[in-house]
PDB file of N, CA and C in Angstrom:
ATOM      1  N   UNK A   1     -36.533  -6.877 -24.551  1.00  0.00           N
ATOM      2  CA  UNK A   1     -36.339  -8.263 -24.907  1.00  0.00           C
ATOM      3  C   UNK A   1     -37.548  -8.790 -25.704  1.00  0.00           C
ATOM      4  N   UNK A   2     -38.671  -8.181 -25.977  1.00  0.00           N
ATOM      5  CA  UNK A   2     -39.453  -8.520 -26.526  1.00  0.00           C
ATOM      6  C   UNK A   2     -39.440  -8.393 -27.928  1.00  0.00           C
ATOM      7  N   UNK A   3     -38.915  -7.445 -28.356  1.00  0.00           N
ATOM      8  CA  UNK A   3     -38.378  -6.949 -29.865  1.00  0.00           C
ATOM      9  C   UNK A   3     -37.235  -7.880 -30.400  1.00  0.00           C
ATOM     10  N   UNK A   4     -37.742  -8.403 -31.238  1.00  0.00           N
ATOM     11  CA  UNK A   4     -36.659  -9.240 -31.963  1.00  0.00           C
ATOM     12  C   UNK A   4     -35.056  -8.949 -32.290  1.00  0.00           C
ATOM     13  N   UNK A   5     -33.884  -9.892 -32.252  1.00  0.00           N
ATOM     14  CA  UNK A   5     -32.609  -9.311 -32.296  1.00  0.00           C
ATOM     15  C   UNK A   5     -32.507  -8.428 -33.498  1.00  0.00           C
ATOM     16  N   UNK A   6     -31.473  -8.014 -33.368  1.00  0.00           N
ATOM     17  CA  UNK A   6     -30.868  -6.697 -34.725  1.00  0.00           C
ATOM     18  C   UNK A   6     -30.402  -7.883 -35.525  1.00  0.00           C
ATOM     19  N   UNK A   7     -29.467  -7.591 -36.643  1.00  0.00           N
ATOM     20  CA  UNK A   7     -28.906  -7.773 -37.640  1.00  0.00           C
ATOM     21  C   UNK A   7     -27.545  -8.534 -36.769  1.00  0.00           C
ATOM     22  N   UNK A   8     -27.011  -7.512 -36.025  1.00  0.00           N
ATOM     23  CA  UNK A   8     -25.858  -7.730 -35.350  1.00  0.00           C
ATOM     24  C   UNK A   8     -26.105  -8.609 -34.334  1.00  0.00           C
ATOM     25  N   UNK A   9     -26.876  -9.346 -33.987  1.00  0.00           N
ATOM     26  CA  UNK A   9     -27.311 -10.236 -32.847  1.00  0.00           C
ATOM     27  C   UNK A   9     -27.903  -9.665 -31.330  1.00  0.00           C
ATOM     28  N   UNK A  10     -27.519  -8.083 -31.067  1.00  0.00           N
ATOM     29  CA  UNK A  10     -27.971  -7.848 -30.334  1.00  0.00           C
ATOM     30  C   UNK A  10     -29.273  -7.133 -30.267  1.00  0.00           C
ATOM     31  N   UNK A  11     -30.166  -7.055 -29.034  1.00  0.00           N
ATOM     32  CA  UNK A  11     -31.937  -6.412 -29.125  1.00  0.00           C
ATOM     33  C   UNK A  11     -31.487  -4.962 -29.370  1.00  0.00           C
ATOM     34  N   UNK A  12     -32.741  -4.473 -29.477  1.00  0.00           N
ATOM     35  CA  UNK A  12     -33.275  -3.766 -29.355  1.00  0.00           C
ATOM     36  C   UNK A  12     -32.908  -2.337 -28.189  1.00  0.00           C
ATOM     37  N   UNK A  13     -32.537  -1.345 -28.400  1.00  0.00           N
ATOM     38  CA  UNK A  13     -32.348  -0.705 -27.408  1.00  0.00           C
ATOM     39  C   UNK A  13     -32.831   0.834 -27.490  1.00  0.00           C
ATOM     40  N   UNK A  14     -33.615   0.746 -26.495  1.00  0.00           N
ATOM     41  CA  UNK A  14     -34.662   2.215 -26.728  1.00  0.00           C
ATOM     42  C   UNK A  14     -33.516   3.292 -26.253  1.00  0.00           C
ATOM     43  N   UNK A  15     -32.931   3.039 -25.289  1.00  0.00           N
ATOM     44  CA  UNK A  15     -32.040   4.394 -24.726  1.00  0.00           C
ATOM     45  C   UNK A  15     -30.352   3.131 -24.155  1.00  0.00           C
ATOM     46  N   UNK A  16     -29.780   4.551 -23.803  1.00  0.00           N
ATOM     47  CA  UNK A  16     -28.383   3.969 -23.297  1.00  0.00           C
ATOM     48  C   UNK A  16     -27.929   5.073 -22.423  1.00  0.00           C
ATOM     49  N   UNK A  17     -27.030   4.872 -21.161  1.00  0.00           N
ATOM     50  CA  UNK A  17     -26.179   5.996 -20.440  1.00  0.00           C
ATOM     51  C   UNK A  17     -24.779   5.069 -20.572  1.00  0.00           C
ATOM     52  N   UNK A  18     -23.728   6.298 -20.436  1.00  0.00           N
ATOM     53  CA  UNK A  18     -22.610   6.082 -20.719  1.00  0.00           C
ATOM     54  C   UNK A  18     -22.176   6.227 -19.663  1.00  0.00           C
ATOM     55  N   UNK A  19     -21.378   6.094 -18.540  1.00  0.00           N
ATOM     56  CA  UNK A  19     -20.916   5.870 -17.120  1.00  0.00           C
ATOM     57  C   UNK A  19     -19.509   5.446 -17.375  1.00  0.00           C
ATOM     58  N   UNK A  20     -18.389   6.591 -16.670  1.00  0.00           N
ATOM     59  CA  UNK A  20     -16.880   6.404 -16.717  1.00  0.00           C
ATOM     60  C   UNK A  20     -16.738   7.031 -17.890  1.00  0.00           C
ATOM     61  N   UNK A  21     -15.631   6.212 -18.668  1.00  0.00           N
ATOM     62  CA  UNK A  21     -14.776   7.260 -19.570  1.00  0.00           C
ATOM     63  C   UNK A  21     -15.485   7.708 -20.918  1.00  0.00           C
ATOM     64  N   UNK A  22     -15.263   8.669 -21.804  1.00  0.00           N
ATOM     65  CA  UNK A  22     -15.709   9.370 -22.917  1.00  0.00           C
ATOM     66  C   UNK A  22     -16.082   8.203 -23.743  1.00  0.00           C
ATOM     67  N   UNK A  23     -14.991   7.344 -23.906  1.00  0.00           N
ATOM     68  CA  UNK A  23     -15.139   6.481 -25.043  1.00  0.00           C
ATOM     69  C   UNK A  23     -15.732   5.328 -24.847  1.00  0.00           C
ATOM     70  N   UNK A  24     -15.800   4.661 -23.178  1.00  0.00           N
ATOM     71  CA  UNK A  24     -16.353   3.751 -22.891  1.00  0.00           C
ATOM     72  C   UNK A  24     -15.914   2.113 -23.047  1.00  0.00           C
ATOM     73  N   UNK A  25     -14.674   2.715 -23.756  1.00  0.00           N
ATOM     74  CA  UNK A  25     -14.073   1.392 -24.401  1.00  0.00           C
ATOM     75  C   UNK A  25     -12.622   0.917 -23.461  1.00  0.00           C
ATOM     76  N   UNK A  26     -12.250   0.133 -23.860  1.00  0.00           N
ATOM     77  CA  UNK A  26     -11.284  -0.808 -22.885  1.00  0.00           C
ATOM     78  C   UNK A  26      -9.928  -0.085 -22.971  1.00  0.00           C
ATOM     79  N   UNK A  27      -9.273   0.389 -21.682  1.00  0.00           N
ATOM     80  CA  UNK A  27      -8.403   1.098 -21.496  1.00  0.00           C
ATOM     81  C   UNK A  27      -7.236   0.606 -23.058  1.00  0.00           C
ATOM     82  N   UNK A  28      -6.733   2.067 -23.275  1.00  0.00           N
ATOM     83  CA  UNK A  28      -5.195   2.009 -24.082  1.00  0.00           C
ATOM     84  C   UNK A  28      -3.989   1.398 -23.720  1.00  0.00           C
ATOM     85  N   UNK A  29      -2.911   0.979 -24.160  1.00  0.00           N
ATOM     86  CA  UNK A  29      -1.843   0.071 -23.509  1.00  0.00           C
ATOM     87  C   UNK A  29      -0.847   1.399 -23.182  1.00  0.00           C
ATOM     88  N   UNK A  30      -1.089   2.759 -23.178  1.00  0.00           N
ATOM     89  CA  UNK A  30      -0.661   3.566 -21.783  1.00  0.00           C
ATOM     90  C   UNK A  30      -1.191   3.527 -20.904  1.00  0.00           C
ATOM     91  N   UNK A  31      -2.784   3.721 -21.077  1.00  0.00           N
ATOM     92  CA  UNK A  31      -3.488   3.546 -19.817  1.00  0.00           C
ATOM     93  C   UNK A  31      -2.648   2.098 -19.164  1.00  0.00           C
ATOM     94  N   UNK A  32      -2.731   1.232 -19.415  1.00  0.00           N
ATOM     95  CA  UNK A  32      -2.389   0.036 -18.565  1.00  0.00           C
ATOM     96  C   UNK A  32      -1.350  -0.086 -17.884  1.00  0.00           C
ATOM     97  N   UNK A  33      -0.256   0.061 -19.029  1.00  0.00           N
ATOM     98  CA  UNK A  33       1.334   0.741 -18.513  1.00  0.00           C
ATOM     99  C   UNK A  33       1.163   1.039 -17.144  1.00  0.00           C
ATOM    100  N   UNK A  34       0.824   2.283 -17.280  1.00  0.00           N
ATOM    101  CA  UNK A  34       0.466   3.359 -15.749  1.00  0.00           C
ATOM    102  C   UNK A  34      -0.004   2.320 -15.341  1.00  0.00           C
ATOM    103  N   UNK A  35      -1.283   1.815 -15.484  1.00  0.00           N
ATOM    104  CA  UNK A  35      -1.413   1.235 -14.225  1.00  0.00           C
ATOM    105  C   UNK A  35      -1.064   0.208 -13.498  1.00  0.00           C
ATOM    106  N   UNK A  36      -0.019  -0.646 -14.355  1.00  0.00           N
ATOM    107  CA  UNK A  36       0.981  -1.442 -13.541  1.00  0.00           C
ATOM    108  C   UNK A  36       1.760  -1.355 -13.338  1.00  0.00           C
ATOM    109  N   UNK A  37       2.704   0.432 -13.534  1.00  0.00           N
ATOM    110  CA  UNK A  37       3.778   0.723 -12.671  1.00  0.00           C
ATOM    111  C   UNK A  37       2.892   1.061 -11.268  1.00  0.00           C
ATOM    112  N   UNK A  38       1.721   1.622 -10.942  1.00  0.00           N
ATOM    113  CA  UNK A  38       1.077   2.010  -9.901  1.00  0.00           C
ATOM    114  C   UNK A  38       0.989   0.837  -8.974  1.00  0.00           C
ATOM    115  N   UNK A  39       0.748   0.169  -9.328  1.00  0.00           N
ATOM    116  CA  UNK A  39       0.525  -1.145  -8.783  1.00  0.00           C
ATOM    117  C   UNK A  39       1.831  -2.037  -8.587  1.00  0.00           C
ATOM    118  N   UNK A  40       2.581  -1.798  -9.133  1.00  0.00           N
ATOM    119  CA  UNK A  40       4.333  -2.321  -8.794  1.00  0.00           C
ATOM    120  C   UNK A  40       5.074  -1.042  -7.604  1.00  0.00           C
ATOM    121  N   UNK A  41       4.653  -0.157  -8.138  1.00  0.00           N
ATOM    122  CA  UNK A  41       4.675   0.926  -6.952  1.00  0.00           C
ATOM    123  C   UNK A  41       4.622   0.523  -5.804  1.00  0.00           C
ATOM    124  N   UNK A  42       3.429   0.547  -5.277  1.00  0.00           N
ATOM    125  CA  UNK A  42       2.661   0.631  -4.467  1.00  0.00           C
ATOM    126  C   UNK A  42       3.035  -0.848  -3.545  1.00  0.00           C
ATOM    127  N   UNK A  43       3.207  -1.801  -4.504  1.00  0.00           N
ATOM    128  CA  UNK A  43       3.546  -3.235  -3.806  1.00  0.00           C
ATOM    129  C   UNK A  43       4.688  -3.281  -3.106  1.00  0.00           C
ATOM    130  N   UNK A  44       5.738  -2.340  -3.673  1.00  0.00           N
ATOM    131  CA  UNK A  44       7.058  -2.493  -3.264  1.00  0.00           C
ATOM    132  C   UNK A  44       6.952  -1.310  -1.790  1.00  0.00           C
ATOM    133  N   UNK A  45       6.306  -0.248  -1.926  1.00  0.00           N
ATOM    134  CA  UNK A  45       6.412   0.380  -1.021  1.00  0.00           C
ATOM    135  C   UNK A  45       5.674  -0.227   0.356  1.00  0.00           C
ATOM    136  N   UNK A  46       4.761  -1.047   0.262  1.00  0.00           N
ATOM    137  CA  UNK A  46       3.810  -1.653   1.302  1.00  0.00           C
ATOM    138  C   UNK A  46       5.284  -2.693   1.751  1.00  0.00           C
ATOM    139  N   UNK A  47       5.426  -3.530   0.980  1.00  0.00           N
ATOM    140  CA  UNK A  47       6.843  -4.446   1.451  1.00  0.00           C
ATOM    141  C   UNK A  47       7.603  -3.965   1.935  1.00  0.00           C
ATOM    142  N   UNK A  48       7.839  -2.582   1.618  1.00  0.00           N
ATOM    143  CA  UNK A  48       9.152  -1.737   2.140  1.00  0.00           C
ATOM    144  C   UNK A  48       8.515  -1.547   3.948  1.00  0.00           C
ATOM    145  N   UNK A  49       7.230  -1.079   3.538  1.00  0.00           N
ATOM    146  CA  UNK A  49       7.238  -0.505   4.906  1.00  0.00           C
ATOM    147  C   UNK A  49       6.488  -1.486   6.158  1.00  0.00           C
ATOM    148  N   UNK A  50       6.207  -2.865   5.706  1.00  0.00           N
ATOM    149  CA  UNK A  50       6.181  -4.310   6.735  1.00  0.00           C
ATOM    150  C   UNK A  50       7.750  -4.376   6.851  1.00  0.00           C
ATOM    151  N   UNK A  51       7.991  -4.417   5.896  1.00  0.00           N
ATOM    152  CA  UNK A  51       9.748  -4.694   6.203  1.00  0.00           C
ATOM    153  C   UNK A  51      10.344  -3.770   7.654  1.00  0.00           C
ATOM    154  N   UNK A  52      10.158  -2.495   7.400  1.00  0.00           N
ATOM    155  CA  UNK A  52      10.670  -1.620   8.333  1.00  0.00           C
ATOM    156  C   UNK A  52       9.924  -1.426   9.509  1.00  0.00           C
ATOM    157  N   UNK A  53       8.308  -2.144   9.367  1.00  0.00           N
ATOM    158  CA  UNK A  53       7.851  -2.307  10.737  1.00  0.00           C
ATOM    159  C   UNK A  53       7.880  -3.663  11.589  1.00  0.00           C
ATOM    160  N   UNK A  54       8.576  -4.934  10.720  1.00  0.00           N
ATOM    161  CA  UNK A  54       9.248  -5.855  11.487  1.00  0.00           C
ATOM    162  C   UNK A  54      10.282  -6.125  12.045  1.00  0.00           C
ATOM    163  N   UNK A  55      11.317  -5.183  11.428  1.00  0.00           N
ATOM    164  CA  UNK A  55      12.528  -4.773  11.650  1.00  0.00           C
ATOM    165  C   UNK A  55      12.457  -3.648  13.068  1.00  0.00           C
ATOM    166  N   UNK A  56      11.627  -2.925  13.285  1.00  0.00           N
ATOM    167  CA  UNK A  56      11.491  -2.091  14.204  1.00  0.00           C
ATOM    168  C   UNK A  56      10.540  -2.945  15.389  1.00  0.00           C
ATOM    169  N   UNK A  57      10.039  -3.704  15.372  1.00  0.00           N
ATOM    170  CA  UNK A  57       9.214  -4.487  16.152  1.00  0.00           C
ATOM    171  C   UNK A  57      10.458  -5.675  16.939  1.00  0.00           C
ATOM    172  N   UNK A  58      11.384  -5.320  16.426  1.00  0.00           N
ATOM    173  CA  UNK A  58      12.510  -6.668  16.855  1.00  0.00           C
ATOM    174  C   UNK A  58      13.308  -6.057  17.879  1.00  0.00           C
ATOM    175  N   UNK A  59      13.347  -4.396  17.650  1.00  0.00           N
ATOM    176  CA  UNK A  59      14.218  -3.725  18.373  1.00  0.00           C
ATOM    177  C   UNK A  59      13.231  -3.247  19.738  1.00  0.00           C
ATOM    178  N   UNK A  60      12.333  -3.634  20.249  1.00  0.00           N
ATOM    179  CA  UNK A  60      11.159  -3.424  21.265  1.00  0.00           C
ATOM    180  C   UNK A  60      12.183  -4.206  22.585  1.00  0.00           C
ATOM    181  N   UNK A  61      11.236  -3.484  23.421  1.00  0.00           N
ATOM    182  CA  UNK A  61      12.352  -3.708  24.672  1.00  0.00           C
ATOM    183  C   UNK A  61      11.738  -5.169  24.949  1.00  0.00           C
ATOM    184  N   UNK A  62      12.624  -5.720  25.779  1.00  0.00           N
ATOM    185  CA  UNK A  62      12.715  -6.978  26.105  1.00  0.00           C
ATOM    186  C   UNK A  62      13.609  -8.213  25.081  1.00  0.00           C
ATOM    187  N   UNK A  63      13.942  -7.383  23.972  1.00  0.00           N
ATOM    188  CA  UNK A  63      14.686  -7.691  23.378  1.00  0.00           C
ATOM    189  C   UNK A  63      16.264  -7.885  23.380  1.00  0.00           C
ATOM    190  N   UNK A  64      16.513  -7.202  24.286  1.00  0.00           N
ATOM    191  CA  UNK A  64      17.878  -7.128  24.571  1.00  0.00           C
ATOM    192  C   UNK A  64      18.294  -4.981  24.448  1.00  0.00           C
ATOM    193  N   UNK A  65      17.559  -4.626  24.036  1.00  0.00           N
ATOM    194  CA  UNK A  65      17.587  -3.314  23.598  1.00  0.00           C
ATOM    195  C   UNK A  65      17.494  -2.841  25.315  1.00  0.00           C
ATOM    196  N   UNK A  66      16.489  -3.138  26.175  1.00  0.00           N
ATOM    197  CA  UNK A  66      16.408  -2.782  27.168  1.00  0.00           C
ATOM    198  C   UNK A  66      17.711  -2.925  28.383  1.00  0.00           C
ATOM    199  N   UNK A  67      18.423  -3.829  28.041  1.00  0.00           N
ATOM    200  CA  UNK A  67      19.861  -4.139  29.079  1.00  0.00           C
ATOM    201  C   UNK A  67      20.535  -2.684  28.506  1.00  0.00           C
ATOM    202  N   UNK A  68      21.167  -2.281  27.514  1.00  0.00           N
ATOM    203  CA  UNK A  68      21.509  -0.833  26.827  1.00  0.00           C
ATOM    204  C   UNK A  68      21.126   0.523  27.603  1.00  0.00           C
ATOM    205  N   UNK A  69      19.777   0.103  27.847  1.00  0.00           N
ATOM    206  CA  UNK A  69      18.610   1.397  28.304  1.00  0.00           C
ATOM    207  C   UNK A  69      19.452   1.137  30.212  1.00  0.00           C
ATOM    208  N   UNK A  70      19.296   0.368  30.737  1.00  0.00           N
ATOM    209  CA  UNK A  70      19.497   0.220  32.107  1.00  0.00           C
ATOM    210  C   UNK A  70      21.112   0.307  32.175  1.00  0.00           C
ATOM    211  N   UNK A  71      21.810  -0.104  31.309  1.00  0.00           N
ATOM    212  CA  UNK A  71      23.351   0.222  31.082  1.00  0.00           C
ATOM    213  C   UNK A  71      23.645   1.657  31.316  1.00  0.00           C
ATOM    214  N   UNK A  72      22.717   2.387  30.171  1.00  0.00           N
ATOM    215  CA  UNK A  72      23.028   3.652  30.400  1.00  0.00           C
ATOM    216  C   UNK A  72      22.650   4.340  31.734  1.00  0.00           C
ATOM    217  N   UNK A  73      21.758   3.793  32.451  1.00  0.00           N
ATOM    218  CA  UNK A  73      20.856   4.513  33.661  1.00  0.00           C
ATOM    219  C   UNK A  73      21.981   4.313  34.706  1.00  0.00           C
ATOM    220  N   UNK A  74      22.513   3.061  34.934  1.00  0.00           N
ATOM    221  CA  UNK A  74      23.253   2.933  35.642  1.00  0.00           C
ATOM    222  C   UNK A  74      24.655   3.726  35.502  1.00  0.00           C
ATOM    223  N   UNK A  75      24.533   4.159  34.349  1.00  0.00           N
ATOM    224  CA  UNK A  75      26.286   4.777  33.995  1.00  0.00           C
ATOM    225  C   UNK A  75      26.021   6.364  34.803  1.00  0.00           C
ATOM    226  N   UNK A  76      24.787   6.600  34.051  1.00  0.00           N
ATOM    227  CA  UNK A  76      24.242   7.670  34.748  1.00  0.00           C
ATOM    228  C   UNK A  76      24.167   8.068  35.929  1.00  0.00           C
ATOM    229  N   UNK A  77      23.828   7.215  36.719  1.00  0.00           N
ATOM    230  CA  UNK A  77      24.288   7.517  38.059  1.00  0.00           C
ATOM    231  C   UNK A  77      25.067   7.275  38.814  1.00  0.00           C
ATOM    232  N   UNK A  78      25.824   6.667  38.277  1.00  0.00           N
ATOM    233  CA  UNK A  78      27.099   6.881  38.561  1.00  0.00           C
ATOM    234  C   UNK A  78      28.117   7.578  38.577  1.00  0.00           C
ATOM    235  N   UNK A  79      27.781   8.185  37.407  1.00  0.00           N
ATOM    236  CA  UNK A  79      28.576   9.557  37.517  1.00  0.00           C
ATOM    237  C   UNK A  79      27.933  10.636  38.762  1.00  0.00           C
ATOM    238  N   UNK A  80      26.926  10.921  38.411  1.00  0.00           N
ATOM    239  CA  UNK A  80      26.173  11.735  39.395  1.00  0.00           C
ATOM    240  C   UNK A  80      26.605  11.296  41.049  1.00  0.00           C
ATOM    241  N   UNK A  81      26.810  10.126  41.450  1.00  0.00           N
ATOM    242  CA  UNK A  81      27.268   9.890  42.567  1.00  0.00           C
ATOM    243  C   UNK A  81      29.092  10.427  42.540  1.00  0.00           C
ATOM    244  N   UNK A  82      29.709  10.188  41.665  1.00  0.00           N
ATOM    245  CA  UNK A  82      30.987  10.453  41.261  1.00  0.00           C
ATOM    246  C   UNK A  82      31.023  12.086  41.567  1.00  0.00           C
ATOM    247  N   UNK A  83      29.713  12.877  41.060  1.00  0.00           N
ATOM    248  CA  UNK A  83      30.148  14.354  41.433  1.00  0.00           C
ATOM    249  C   UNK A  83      29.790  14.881  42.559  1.00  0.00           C
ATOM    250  N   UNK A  84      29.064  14.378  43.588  1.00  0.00           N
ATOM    251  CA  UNK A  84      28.951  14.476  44.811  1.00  0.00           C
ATOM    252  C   UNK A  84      30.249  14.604  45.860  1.00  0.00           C
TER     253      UNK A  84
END
């Protein structure tokens, strides 16, 4: 910063590293593409799968799922007394 600006407005620069891609420059409109089907991807599958873990959280006993469970227990032994 002590060296006066360039021509182009910017200083002076003794060295540079390049970090990430070859070119360094702002992704291509494939690059981007991709990366907002990835990201539309990815959104729909996370929704998909709250979806299918609220949907499965409804079917938890005490829900009514459990009268079914004791329905069957009872059928169950009933027969079993039936083959006695």
């Amino acid at each position: 910063m002590l060296k006066k600006k360039q021509s182009n407005g910017y200083y002076h620069c003794e060295s540079s590293i390049v970090i990430g891609d070859k070119n360094g420059g702002e992704p291509d409109d494939a690059e981007l593409v991709r990366l907002s089907k990835r990201l539309v991807e990815n959104a729909v599958l996370k929704a998909v799968q709250q979806y299918l873990e609220e949907t499965q959280n409804k079917n938890k006993p005490g829900d009514g799922s459990s009268v079914k469970t004791e329905e069957a227990d009872r059928n169950g032994t009933d027969s079993d007394n039936n083959k006695k």
